[in-house]
Protein backbone atom coordinates (compact mmCIF):
# COMPACT_ATOMS: atom_id res chain seq x y z
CA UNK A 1 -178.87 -244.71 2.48
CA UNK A 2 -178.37 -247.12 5.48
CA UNK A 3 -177.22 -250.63 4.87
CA UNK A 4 -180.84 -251.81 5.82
CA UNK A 5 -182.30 -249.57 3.50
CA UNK A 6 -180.18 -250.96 0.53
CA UNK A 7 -181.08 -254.29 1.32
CA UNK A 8 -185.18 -253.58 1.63
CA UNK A 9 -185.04 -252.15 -1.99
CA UNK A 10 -183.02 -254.85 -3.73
CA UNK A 11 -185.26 -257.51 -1.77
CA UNK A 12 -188.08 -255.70 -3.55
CA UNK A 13 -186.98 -254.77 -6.64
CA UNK A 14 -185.08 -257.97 -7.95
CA UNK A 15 -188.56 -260.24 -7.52
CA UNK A 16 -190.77 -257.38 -9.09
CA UNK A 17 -188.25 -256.94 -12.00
CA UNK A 18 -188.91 -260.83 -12.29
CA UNK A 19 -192.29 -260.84 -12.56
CA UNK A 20 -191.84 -258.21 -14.88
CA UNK A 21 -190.44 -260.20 -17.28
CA UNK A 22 -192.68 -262.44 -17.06
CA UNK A 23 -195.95 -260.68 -18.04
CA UNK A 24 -194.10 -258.75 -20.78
CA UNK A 25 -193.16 -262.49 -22.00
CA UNK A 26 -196.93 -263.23 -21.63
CA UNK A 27 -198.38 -260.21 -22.77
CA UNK A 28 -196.20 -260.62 -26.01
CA UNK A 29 -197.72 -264.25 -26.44
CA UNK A 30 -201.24 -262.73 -26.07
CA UNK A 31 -201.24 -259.27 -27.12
CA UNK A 32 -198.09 -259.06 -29.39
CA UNK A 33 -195.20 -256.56 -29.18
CA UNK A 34 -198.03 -253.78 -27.82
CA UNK A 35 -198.52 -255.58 -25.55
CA UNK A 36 -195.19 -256.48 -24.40
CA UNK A 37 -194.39 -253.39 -24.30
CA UNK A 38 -197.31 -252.17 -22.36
CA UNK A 39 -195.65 -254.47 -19.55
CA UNK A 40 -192.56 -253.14 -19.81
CA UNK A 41 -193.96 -249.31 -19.14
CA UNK A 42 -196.00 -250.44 -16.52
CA UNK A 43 -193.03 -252.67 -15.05
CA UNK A 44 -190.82 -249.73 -14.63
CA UNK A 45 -193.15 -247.18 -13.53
CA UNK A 46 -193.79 -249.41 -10.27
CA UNK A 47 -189.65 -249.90 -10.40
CA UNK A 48 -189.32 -245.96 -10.43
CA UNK A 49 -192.12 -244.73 -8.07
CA UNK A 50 -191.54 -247.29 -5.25
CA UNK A 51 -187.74 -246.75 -5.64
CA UNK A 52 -187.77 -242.91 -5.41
CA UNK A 53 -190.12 -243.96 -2.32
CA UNK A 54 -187.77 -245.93 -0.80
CA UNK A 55 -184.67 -243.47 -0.99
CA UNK A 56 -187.12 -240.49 -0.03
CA UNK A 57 -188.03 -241.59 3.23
CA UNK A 58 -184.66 -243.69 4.09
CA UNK A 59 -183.11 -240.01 3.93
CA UNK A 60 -186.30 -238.36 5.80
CA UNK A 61 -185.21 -240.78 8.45
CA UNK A 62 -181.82 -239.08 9.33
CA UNK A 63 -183.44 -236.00 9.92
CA UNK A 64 -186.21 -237.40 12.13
CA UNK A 65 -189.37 -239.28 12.72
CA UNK A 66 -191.81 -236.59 11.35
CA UNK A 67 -189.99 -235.72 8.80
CA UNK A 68 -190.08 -239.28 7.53
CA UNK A 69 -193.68 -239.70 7.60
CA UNK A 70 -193.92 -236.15 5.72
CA UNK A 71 -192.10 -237.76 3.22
CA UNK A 72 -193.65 -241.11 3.06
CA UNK A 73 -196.86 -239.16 3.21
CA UNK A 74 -195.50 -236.71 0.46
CA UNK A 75 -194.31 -239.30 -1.97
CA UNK A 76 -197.48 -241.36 -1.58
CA UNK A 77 -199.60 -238.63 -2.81
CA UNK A 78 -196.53 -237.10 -5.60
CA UNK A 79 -197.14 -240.89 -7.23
CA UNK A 80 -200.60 -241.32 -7.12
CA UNK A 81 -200.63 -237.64 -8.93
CA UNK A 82 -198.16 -239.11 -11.41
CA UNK A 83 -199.60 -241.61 -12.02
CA UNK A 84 -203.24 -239.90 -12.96
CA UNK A 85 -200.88 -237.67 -15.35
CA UNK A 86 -199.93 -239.98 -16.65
CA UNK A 87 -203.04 -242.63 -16.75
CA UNK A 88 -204.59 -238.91 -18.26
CA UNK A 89 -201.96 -238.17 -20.86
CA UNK A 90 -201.59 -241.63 -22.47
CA UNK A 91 -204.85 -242.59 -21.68
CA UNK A 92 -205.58 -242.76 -25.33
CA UNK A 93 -202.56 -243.91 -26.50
CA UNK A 94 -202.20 -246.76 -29.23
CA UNK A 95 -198.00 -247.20 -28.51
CA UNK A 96 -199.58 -250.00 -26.30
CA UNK A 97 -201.50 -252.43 -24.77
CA UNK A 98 -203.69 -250.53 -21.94
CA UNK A 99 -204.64 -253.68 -20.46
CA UNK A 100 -200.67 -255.44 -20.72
CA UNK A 101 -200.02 -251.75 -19.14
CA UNK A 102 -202.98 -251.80 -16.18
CA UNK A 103 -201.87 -255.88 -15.39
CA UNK A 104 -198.47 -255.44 -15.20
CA UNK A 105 -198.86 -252.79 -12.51
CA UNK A 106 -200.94 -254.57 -10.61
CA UNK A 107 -199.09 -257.33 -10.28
CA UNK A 108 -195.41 -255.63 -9.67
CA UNK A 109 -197.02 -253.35 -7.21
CA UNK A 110 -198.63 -256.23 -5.44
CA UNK A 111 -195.13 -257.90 -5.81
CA UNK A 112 -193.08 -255.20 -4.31
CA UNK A 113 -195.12 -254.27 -1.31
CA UNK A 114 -195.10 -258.49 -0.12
CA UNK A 115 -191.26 -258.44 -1.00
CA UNK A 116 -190.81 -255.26 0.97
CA UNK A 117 -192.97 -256.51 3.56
CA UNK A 118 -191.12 -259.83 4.05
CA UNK A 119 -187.43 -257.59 3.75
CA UNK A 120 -188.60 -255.26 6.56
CA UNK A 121 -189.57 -258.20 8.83
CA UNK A 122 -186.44 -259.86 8.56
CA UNK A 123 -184.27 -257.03 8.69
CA UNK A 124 -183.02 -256.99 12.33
CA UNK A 125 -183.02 -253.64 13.19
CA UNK A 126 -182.68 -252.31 17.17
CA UNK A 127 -185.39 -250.40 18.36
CA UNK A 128 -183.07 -248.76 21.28
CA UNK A 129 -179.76 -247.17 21.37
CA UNK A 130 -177.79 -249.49 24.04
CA UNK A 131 -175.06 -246.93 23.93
CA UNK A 132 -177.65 -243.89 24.44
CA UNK A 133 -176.60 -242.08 27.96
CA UNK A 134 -179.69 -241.41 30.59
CA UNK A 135 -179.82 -237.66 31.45
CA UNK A 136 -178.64 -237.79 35.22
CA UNK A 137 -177.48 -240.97 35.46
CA UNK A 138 -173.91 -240.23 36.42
CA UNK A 139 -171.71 -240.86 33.54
């Protein structure tokens, strides 16, 4: 992973890891230890799938330009498959709080994409080579 790549993903993941906390602190004031830990899950799922995100495409992006939108493309739909899974498999489940769960990714997903927003935008980053020789331009 570049440098700039590195820096995008802690710029994202440190605030979303906050608020994190936070709604498992709140959803173990309102829903209890369920619901705390509903938070947690759904804390670390957004952690995990926008992470593996992150590292797919920063090492699509040696290869080339297509080949990182095939894999931003590509991980996009691999998580929202996952996640159906697993919306599917523990859809029913009573280890905790589906609502603690459904809020908590909400808000950590709405976290991390204005965190890796803002990160992107002030990562300087040059759009041209200034080294890059010009086919038959003498040197």
């Amino acid at each position: 992973m570049q440098a700039n790549d590195v820096r995008v993903l802690k710029s994202a993941a440190i605030p979303t890891l906050a608020v994190g906390a936070i709604a498992a602190v709140v959803a173990l004031m309102v829903a209890g230890g369920k619901g705390a830990l509903g938070a947690v899950v759904g804390t670390l799922l957004v952690g995990v799938f926008f992470s593996v995100s992150v590292v797919a495409v920063s090492y699509a992006a040696k290869v080339s330009p297509q080949v990182m939108a095939m894999a931003a493309m590509g991980s996009y739909l691999v998580k929202v498959v996952a996640v159906m899974l697993m919306l599917v498999a523990f859809g029913d489940t009573g280890a905790w709080h589906p609502k603690a769960f459904a809020w908590s990714v909400v808000l950590c997903t709405i976290v991390w994409t204005a965190f890796e927003v803002r990160a992107f935008v002030k990562t300087k980053m040059l759009y041209v080579d200034p080294e890059a020789k010009v086919p038959g331009k003498g040197d």
